[in-house]
N, C-alpha and C. Protein backbone atom coordinates (compact mmCIF):
# COMPACT_ATOMS: atom_id res chain seq x y z
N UNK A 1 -12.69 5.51 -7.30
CA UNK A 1 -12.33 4.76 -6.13
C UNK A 1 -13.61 4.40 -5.39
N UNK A 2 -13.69 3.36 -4.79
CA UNK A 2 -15.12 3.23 -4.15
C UNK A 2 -14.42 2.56 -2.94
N UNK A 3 -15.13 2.85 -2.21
CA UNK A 3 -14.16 2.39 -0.58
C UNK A 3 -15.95 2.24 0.54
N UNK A 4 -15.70 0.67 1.02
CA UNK A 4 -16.53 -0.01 1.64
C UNK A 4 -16.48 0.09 2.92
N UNK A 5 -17.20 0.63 3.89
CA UNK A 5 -17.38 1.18 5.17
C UNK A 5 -17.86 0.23 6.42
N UNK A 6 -18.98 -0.71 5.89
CA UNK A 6 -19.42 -1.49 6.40
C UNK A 6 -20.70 -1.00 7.04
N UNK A 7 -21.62 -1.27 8.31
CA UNK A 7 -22.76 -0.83 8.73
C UNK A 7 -21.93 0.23 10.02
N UNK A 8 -20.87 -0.04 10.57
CA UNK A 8 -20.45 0.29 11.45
C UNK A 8 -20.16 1.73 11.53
N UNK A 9 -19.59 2.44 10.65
CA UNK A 9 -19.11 3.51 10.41
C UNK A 9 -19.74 4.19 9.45
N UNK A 10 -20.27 5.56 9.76
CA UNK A 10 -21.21 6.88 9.17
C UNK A 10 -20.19 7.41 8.82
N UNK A 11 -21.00 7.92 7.32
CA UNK A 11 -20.34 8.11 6.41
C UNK A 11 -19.81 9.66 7.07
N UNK A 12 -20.03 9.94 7.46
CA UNK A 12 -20.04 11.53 8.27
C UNK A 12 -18.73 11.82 8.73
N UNK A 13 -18.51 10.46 9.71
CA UNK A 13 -16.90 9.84 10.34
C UNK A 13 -15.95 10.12 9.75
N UNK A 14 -15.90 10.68 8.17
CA UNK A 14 -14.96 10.57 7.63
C UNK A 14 -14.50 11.79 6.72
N UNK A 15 -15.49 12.36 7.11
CA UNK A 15 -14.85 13.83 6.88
C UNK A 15 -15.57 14.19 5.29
N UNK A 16 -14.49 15.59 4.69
CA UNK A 16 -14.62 15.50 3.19
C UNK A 16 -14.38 14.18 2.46
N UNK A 17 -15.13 14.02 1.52
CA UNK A 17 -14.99 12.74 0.99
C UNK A 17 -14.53 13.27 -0.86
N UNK A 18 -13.67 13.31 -1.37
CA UNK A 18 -13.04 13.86 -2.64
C UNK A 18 -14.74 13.19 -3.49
N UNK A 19 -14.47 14.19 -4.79
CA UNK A 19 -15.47 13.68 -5.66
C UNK A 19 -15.05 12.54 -6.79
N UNK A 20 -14.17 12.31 -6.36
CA UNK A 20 -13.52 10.66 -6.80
C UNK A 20 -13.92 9.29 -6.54
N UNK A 21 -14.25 9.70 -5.11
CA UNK A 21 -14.44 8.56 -4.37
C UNK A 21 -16.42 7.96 -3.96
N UNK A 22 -16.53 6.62 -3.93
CA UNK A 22 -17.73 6.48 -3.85
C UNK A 22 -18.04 5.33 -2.56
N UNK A 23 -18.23 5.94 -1.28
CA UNK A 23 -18.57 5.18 -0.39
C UNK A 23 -19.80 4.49 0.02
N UNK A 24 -19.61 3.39 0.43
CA UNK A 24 -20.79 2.47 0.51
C UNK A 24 -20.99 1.56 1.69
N UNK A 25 -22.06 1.41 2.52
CA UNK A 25 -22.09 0.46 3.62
C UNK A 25 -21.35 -0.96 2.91
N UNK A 26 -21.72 -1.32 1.64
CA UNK A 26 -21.60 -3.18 1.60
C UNK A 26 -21.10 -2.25 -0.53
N UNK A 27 -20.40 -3.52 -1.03
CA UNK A 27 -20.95 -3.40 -2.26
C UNK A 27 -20.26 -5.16 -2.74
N UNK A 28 -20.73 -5.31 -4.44
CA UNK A 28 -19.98 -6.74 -4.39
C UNK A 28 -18.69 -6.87 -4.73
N UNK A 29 -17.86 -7.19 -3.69
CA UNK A 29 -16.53 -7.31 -3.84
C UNK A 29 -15.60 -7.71 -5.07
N UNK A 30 -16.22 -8.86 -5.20
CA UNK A 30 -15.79 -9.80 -6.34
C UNK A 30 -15.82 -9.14 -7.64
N UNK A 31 -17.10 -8.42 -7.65
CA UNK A 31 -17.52 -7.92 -9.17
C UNK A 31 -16.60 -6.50 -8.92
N UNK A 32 -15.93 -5.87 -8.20
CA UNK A 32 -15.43 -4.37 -7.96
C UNK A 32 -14.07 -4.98 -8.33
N UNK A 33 -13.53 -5.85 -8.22
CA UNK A 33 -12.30 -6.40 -7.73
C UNK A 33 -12.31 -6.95 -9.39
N UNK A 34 -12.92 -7.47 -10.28
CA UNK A 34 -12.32 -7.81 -11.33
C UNK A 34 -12.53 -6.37 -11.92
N UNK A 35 -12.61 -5.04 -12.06
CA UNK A 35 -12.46 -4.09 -12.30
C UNK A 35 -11.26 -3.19 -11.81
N UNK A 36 -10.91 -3.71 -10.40
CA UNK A 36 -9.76 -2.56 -9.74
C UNK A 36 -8.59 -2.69 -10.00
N UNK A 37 -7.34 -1.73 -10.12
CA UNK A 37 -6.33 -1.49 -10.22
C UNK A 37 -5.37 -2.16 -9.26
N UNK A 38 -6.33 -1.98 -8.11
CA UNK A 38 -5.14 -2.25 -7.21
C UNK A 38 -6.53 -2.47 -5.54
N UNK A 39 -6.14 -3.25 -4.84
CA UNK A 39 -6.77 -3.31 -3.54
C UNK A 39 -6.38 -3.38 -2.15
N UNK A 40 -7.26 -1.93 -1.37
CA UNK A 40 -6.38 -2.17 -0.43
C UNK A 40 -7.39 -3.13 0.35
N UNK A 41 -6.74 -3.81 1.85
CA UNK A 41 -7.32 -4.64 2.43
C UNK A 41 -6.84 -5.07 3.50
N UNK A 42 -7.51 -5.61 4.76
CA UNK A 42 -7.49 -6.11 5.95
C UNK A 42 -6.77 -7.31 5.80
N UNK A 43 -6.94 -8.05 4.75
CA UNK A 43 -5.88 -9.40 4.33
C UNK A 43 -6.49 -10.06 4.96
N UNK A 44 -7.91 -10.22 5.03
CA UNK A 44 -8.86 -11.37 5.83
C UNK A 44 -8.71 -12.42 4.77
N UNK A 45 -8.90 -13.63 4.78
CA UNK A 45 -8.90 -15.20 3.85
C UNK A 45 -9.66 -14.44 2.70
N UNK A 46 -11.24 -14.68 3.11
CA UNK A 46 -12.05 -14.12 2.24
C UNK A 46 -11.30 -13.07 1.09
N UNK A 47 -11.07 -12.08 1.24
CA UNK A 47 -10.32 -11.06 0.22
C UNK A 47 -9.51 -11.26 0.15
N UNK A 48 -8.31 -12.18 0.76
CA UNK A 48 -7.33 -12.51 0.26
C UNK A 48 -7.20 -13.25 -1.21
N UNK A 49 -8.40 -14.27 -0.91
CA UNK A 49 -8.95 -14.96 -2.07
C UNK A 49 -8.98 -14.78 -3.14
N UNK A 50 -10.06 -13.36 -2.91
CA UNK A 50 -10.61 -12.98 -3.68
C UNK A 50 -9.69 -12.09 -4.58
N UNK A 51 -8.77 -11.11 -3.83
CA UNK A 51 -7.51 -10.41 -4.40
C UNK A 51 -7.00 -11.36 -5.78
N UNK A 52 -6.42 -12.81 -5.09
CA UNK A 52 -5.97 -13.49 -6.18
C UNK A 52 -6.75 -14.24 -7.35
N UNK A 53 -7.88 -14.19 -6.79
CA UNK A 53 -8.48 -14.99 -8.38
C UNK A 53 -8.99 -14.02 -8.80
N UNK A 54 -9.06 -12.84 -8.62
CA UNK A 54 -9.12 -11.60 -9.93
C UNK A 54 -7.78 -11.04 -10.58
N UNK A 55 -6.62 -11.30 -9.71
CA UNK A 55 -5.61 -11.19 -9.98
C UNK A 55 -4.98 -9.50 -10.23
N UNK A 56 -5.58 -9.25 -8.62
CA UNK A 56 -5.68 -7.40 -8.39
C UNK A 56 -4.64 -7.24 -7.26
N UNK A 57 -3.41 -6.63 -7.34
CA UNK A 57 -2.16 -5.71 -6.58
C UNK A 57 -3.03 -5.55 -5.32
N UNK A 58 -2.45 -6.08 -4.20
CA UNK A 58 -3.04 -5.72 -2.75
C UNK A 58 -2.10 -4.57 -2.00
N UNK A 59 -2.68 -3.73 -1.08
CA UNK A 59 -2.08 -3.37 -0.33
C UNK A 59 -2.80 -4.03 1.16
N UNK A 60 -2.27 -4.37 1.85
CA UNK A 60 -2.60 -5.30 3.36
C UNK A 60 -2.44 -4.49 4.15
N UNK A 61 -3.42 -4.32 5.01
CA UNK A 61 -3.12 -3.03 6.44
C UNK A 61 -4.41 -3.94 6.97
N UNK A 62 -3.47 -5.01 7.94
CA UNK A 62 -4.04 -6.42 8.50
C UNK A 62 -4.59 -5.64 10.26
N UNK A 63 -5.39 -6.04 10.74
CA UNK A 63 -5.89 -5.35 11.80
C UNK A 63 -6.21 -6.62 12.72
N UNK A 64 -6.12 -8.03 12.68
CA UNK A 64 -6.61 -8.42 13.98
C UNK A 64 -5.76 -9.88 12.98
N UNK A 65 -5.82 -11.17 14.23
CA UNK A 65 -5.87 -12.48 14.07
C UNK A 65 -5.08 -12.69 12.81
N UNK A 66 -5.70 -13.38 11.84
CA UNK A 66 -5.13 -14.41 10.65
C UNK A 66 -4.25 -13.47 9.76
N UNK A 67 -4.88 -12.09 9.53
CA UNK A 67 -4.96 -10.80 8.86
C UNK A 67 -3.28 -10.45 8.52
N UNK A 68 -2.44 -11.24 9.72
CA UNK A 68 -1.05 -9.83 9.78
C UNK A 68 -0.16 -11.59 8.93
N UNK A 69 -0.52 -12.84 9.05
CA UNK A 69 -0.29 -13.75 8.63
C UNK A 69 -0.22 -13.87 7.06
N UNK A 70 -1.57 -13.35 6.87
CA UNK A 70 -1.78 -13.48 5.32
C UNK A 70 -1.24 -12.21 4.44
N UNK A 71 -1.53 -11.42 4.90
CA UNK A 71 -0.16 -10.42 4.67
C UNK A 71 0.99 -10.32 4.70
N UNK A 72 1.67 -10.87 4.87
CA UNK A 72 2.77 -11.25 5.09
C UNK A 72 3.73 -12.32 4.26
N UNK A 73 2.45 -13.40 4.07
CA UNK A 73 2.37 -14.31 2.77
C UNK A 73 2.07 -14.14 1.24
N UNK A 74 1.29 -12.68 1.35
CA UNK A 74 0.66 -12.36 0.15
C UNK A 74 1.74 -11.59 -0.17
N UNK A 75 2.55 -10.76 0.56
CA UNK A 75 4.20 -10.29 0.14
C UNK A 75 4.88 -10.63 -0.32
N UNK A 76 5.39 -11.95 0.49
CA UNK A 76 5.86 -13.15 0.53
C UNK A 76 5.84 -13.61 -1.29
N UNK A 77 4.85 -13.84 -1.64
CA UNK A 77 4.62 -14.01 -2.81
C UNK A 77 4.65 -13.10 -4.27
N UNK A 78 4.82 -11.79 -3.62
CA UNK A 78 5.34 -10.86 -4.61
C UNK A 78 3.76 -9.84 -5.01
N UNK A 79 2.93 -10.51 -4.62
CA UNK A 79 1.99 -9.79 -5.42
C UNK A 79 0.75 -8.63 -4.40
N UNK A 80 1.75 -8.53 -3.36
CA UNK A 80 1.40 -7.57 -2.11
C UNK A 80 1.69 -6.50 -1.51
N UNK A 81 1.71 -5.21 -0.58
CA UNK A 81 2.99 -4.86 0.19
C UNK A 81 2.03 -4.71 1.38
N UNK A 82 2.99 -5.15 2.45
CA UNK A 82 1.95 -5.15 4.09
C UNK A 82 2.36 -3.63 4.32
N UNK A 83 1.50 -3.19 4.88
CA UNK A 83 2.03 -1.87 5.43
C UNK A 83 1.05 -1.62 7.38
N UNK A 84 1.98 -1.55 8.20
CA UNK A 84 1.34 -1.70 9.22
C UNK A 84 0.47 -0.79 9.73
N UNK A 85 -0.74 -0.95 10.51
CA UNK A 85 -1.75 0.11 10.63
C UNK A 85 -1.40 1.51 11.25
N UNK A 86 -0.64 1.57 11.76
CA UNK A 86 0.00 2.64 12.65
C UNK A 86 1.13 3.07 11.22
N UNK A 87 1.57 2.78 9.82
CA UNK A 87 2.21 3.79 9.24
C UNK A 87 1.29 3.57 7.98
N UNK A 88 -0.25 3.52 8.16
CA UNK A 88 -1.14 3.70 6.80
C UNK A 88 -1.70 5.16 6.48
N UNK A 89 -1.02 5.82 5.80
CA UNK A 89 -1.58 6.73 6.02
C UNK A 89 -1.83 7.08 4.02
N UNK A 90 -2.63 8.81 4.07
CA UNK A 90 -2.52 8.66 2.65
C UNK A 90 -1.52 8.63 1.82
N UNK A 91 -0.94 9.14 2.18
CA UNK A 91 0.50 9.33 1.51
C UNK A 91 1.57 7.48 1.36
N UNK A 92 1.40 7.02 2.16
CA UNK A 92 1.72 5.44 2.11
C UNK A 92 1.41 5.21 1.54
N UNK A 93 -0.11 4.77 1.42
CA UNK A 93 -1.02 3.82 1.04
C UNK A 93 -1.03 4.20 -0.69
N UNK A 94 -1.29 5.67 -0.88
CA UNK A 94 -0.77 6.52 -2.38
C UNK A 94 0.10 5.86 -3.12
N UNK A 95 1.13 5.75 -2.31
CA UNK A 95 2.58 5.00 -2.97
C UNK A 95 2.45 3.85 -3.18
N UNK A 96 2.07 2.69 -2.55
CA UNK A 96 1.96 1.38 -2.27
C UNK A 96 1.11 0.90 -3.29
N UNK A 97 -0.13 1.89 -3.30
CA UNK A 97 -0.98 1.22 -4.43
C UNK A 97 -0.41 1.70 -6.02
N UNK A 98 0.03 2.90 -6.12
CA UNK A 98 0.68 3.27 -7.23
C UNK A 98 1.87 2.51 -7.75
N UNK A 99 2.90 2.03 -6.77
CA UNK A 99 3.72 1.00 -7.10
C UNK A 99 3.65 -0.13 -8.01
N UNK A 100 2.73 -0.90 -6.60
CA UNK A 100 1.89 -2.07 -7.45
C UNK A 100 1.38 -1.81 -8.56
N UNK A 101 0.79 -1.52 -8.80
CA UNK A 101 -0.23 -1.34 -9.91
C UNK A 101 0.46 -1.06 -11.12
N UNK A 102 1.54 -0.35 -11.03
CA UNK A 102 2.37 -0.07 -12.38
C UNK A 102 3.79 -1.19 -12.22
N UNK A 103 3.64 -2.51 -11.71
CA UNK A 103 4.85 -3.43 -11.39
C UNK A 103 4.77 -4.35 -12.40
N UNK A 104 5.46 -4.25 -13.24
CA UNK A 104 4.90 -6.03 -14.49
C UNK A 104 5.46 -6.95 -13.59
N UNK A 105 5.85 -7.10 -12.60
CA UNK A 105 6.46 -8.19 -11.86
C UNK A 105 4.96 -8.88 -11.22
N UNK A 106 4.69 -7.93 -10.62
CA UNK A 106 3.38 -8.05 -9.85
C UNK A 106 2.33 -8.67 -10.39
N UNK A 107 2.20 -8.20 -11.89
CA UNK A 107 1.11 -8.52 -12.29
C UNK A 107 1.67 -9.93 -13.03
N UNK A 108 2.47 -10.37 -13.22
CA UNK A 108 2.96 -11.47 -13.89
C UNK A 108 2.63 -12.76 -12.57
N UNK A 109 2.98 -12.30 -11.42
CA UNK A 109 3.19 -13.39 -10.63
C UNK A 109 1.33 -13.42 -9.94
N UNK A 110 0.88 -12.44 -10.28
CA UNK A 110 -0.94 -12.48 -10.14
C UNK A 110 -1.64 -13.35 -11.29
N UNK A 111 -0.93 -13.29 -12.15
CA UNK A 111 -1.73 -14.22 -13.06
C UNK A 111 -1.05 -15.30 -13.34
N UNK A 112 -0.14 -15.76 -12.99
CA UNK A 112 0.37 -17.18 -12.79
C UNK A 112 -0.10 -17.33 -11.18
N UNK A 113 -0.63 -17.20 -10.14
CA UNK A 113 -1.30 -17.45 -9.10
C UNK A 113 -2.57 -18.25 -9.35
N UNK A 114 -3.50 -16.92 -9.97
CA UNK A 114 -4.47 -16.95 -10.58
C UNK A 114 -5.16 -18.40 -11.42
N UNK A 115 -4.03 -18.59 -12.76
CA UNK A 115 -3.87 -19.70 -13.24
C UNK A 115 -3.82 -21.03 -12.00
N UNK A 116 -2.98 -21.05 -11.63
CA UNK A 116 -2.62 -22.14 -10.41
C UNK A 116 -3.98 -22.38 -9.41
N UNK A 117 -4.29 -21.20 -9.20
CA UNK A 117 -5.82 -21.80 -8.49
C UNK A 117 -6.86 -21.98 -8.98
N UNK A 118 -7.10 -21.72 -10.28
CA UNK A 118 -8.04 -22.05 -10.91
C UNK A 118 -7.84 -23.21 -11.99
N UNK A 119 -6.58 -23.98 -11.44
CA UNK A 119 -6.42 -25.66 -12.05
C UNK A 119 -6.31 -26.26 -11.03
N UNK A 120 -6.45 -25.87 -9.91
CA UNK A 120 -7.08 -26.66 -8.81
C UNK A 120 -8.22 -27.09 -8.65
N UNK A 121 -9.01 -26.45 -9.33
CA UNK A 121 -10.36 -26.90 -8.82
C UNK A 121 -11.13 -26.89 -7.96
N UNK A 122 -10.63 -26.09 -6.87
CA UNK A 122 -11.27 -25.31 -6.03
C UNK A 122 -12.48 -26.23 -5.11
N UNK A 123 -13.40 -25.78 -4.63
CA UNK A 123 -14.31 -26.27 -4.46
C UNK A 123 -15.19 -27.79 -4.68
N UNK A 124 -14.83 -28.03 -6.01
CA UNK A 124 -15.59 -29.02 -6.15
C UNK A 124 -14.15 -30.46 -5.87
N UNK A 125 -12.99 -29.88 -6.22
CA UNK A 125 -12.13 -31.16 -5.49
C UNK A 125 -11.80 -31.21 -4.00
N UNK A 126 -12.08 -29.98 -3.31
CA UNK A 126 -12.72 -29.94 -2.15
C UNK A 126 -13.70 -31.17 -1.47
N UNK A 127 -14.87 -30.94 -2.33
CA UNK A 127 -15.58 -31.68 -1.81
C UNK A 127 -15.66 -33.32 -2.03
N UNK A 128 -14.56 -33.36 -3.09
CA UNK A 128 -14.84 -35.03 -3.67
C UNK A 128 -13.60 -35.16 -2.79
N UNK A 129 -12.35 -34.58 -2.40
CA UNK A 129 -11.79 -35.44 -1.19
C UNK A 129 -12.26 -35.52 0.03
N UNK A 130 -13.49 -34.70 0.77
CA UNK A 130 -13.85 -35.18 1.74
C UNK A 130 -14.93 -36.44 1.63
N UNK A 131 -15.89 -36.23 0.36
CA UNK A 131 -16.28 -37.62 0.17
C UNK A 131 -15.98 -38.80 0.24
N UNK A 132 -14.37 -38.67 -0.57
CA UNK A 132 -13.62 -40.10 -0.56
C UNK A 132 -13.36 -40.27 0.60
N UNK A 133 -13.25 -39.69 2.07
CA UNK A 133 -12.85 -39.84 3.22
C UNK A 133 -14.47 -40.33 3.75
N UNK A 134 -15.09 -39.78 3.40
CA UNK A 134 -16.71 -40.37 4.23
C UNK A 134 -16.94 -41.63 3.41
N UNK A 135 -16.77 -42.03 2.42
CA UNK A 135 -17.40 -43.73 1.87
C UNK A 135 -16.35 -44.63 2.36
């Protein structure tokens, strides 16, 4: 398990840390995420994103703004479960990710997502429709 802390929070803050687990100020998301089982997450855009084009089981424990939205949607869509911050605990979060992760439903509707945004084209048809709007 490797679980990302940020600069904000010492590692200290958090008590025993199991010899399972590998905490880190920063690490690369993207590259952890086409490896993980399952992810939990704030359900910010960014990792929301990112959740689906690796096509990795979220658990959402949304904490501010866009967060409780996209959670909600990422449910919505089957390939999520929101769980609110006030009932995240280990024992939840245990279940939630264990669920997912063993759901062929889940993972069926992650990689038909997956597929779907990556025949979009992302980025670069992004940028050729705002072009066609600037000439």
């Amino acid at each position: 398990m490797v679980l990302q802390i940020g600069k904000h929070v010492a590692p200290a803050e958090l008590g025993e840390i199991p010899g399972n687990v590998e905490v880190h100020d920063w690490v690369p998301q993207l590259a952890i995420l086409k490896q993980a089982d399952a992810f939990i997450t704030h359900a910010g855009a960014g990792g929301s994103q990112e959740g689906l084009a690796t096509a990795t089981p979220m658990v959402c424990v949304p904490q501010a703004v866009d967060q409780f939205g996209n959670a909600d949607m990422l449910q919505s869509l089957g390939v999520a479960r929101h769980v609110p911050m006030e009932e995240a605990t280990a024992d939840t979060l245990r279940e939630a990710v264990l669920t997912l992760a063993d759901d062929a439903e889940v993972a069926r509707r992650l990689r038909e997502l997956r597929a779907q945004m990556a025949s979009e084209a992302g980025t670069q048809r992004a940028a050729d429709l705002i072009e066609a709007e600037i000439e």
